[in-house]
N, C-alpha and C. Protein backbone atom coordinates (compact mmCIF):
# COMPACT_ATOMS: atom_id res chain seq x y z
N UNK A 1 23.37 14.53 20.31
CA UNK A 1 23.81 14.39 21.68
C UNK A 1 23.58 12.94 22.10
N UNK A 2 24.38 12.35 22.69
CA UNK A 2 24.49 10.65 23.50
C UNK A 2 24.67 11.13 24.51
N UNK A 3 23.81 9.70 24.95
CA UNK A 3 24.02 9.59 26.72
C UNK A 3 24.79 8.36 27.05
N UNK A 4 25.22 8.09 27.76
CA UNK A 4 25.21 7.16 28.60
C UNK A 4 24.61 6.15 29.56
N UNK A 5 24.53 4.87 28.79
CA UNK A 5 23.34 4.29 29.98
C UNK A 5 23.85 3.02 30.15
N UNK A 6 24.48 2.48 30.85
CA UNK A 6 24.71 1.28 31.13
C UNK A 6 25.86 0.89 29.99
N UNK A 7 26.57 1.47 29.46
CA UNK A 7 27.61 0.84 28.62
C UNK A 7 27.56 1.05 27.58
N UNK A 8 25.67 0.97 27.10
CA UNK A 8 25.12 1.25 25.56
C UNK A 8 25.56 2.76 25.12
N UNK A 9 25.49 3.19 24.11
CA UNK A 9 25.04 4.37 23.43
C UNK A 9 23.65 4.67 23.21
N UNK A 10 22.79 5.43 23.46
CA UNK A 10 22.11 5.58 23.28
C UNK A 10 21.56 7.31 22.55
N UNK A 11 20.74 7.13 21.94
CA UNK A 11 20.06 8.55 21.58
C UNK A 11 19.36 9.18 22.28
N UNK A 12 19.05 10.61 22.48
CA UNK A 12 17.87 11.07 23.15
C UNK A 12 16.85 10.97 22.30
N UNK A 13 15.68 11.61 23.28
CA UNK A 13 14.46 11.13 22.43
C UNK A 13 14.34 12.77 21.27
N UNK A 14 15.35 13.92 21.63
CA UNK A 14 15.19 14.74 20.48
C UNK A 14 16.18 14.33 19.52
N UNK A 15 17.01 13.38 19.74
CA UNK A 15 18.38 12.78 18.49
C UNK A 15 16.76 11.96 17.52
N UNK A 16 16.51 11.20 18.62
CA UNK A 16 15.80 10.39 17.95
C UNK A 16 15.07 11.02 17.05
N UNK A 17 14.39 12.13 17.32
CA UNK A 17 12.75 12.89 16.42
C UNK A 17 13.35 13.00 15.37
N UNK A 18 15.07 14.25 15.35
CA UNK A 18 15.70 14.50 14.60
C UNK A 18 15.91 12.94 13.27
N UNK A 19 16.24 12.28 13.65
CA UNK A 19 16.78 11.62 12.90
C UNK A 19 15.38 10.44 12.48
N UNK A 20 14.27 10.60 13.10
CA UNK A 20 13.15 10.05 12.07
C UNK A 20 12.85 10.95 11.13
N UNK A 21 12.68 12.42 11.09
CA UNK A 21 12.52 13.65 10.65
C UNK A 21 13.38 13.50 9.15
N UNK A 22 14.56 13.22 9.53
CA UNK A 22 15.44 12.91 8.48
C UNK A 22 15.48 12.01 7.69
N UNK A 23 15.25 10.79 7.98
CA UNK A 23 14.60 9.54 7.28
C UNK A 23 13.30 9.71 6.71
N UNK A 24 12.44 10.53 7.24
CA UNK A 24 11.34 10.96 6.15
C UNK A 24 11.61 11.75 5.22
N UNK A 25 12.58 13.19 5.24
CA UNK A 25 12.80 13.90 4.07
C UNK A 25 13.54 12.81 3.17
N UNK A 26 14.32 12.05 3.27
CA UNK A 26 14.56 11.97 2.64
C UNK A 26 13.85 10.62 1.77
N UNK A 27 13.10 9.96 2.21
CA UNK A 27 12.23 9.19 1.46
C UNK A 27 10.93 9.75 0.61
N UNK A 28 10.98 10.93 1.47
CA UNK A 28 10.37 11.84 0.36
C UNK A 28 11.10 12.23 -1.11
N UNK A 29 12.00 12.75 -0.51
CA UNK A 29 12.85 13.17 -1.66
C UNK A 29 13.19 12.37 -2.87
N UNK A 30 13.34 10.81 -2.25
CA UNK A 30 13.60 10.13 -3.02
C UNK A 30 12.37 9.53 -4.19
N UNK A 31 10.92 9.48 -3.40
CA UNK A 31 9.85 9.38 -3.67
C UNK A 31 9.54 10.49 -4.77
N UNK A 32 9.72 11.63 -4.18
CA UNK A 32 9.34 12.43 -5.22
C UNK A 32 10.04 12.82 -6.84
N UNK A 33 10.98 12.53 -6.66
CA UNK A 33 12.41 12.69 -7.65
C UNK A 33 12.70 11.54 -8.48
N UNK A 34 12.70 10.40 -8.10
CA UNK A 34 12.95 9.08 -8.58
C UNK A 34 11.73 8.88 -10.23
N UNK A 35 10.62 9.00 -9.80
CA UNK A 35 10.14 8.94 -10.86
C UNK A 35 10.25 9.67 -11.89
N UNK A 36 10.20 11.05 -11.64
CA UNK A 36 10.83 12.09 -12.91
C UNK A 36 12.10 11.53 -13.26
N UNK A 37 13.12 11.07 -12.46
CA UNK A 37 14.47 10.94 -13.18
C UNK A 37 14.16 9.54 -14.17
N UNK A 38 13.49 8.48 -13.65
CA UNK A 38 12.70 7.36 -14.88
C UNK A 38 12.45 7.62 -16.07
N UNK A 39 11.39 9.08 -15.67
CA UNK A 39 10.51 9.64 -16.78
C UNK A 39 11.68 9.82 -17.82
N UNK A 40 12.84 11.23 -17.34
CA UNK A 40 13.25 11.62 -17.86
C UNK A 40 14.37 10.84 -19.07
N UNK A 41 14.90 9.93 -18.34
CA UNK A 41 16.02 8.89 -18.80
C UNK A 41 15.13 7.53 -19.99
N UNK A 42 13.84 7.27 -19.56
CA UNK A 42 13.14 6.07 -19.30
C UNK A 42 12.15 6.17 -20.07
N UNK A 43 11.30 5.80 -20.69
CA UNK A 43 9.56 5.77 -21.23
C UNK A 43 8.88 4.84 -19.94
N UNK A 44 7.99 5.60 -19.95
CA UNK A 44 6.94 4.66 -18.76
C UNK A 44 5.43 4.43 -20.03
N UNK A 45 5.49 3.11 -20.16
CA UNK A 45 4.51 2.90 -20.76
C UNK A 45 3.03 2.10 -19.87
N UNK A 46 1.86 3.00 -19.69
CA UNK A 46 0.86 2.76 -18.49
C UNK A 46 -0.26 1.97 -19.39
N UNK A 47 -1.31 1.14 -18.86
CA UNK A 47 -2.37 1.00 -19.74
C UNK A 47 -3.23 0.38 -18.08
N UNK A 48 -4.24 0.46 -18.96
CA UNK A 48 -5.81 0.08 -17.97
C UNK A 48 -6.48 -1.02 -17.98
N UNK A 49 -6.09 -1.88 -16.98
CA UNK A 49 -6.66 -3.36 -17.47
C UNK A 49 -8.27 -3.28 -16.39
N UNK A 50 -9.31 -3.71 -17.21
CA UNK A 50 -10.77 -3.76 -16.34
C UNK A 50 -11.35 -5.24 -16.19
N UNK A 51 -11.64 -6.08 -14.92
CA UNK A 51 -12.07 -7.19 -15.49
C UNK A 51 -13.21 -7.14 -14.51
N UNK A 52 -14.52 -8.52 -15.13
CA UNK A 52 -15.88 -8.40 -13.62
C UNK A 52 -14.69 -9.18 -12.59
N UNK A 53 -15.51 -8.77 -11.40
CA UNK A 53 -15.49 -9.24 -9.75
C UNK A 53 -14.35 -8.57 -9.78
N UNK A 54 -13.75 -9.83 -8.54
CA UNK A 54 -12.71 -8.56 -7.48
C UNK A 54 -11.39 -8.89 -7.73
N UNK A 55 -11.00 -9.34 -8.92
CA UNK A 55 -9.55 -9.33 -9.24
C UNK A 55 -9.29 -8.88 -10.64
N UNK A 56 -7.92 -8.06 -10.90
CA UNK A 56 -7.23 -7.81 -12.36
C UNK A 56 -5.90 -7.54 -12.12
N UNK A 57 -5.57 -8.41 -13.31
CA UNK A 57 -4.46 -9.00 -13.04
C UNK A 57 -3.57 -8.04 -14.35
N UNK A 58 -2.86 -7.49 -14.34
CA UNK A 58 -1.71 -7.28 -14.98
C UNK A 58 -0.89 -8.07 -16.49
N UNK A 59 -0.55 -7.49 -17.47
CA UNK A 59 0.15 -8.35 -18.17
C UNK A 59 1.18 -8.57 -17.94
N UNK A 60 2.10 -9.78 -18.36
CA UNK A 60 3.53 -10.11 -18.04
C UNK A 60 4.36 -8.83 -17.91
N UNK A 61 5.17 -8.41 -17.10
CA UNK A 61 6.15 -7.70 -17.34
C UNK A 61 5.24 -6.14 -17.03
N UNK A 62 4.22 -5.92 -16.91
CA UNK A 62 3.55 -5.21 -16.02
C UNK A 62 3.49 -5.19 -14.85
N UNK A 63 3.40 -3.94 -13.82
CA UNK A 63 3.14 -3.84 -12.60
C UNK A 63 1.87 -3.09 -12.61
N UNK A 64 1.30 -3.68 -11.50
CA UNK A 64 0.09 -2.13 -10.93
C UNK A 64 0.61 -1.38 -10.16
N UNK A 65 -0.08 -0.26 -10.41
CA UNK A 65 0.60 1.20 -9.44
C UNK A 65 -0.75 1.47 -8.65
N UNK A 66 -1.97 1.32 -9.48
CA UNK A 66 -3.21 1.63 -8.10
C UNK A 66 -4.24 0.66 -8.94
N UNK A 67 -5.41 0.64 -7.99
CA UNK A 67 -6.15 0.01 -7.76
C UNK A 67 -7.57 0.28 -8.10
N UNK A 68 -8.61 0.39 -8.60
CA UNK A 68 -10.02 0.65 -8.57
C UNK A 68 -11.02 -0.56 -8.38
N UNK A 69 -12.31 -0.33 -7.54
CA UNK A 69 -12.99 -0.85 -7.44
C UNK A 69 -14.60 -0.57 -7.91
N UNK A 70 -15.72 -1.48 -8.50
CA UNK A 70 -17.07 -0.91 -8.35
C UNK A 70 -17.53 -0.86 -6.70
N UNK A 71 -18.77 -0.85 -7.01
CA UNK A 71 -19.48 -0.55 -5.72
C UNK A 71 -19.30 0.05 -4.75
N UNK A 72 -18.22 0.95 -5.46
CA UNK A 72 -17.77 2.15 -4.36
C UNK A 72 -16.94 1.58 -3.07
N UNK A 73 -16.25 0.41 -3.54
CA UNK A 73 -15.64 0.07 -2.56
C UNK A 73 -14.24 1.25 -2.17
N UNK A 74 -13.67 1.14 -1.64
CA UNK A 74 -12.25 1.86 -1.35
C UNK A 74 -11.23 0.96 -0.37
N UNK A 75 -11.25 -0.30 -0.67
CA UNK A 75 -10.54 -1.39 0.01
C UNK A 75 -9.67 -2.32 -1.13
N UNK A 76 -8.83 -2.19 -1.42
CA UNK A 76 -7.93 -3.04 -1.95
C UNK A 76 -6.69 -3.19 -1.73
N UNK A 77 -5.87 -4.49 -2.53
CA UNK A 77 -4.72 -4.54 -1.84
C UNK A 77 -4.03 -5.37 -3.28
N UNK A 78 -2.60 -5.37 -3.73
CA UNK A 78 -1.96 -5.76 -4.61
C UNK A 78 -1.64 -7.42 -4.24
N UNK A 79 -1.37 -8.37 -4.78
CA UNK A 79 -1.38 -9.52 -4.51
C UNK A 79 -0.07 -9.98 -5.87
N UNK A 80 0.81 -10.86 -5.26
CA UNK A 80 1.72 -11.22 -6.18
C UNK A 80 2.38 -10.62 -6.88
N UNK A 81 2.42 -9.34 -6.60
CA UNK A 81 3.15 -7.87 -7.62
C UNK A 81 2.72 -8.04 -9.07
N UNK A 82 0.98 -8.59 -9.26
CA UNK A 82 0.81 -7.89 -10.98
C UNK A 82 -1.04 -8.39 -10.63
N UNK A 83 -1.32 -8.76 -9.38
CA UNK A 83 -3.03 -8.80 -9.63
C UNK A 83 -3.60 -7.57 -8.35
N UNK A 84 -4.61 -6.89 -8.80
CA UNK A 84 -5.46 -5.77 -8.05
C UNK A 84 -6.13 -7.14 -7.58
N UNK A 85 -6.82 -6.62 -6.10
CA UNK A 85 -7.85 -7.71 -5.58
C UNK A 85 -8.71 -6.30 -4.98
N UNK A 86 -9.66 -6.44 -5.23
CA UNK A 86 -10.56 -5.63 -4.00
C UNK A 86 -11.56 -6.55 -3.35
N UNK A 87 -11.05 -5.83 -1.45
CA UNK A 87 -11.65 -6.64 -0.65
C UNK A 87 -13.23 -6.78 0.07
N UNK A 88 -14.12 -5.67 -0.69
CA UNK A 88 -15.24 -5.72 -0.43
C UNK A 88 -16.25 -6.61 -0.79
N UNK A 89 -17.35 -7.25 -0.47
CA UNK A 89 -18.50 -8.20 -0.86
C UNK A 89 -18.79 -7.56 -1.92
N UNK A 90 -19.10 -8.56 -3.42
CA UNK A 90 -20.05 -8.69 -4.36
C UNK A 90 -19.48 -7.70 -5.23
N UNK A 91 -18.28 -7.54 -5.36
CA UNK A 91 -17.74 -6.38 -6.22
C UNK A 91 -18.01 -6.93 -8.09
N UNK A 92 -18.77 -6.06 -8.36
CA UNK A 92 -19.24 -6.34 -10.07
C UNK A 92 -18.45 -6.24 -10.99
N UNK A 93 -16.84 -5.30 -10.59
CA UNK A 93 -15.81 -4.90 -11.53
C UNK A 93 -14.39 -4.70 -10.53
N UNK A 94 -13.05 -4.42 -11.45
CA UNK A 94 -11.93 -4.34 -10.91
C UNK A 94 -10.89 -3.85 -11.83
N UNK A 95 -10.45 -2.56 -11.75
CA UNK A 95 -9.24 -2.27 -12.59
C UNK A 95 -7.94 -2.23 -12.21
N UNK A 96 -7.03 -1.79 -12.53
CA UNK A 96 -5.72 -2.37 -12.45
C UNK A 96 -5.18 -1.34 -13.43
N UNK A 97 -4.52 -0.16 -12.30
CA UNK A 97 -3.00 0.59 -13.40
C UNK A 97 -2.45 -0.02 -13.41
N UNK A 98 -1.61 -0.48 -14.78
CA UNK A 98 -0.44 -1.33 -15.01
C UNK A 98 0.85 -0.57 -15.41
N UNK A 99 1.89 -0.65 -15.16
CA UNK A 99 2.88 0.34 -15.90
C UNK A 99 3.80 -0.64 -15.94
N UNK A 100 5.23 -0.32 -16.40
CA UNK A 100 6.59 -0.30 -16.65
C UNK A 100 6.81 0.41 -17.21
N UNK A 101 8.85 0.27 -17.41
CA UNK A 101 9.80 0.83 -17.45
C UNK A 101 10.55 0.52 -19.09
N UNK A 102 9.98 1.01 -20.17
CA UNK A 102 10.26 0.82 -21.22
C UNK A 102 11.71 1.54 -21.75
């Protein structure tokens, strides 16, 4: 349903819910599905890179998919699309899922 407001088109605010509602299924969908269809078509080859302190970095042509930290941190963040950084003080270690699309 549109309204009318001054010339614009506009949505209501239930067009609107509707249609964030919809933009989430389907980034779900796509989220959830996309990787099996990889799997299926694709080899995903993963490995575990560990280094001391608060960065690990990826090999060429590797990506990270998650992150681990020591000291029980639970703060990190990807940097340059192939190094783990974790952002807590005095971190003793740092791993790094790496994958691609073989």
């Amino acid at each position: 349903m549109r309204k009318e407001n001054s010339g614009y088109n506009t949505l209501s605010p239930h067009t609107r819910a509707e249609s964030q509602t919809m933009k989430l299924a389907i980034f779900l969908g796509v989220a959830l599905l996309l990787p099996s269809f990889i799997a299926a078509h694709h080899g995903v080859y993963c490995k575990e890179v560990t280094a001391r302190g608060s960065l690990s970095t990826c090999p060429q042509g590797f990506t990270p998919f998650a992150c681990s930290c020591g000291m029980g941190c639970g703060s990190w963040d990807i940097r340059n699309q192939r190094t783990c950084h974790c952002q807590c003080a005095r971190i003793d270690w740092t791993n790094a899922h790496c994958c691609k699309i073989v």
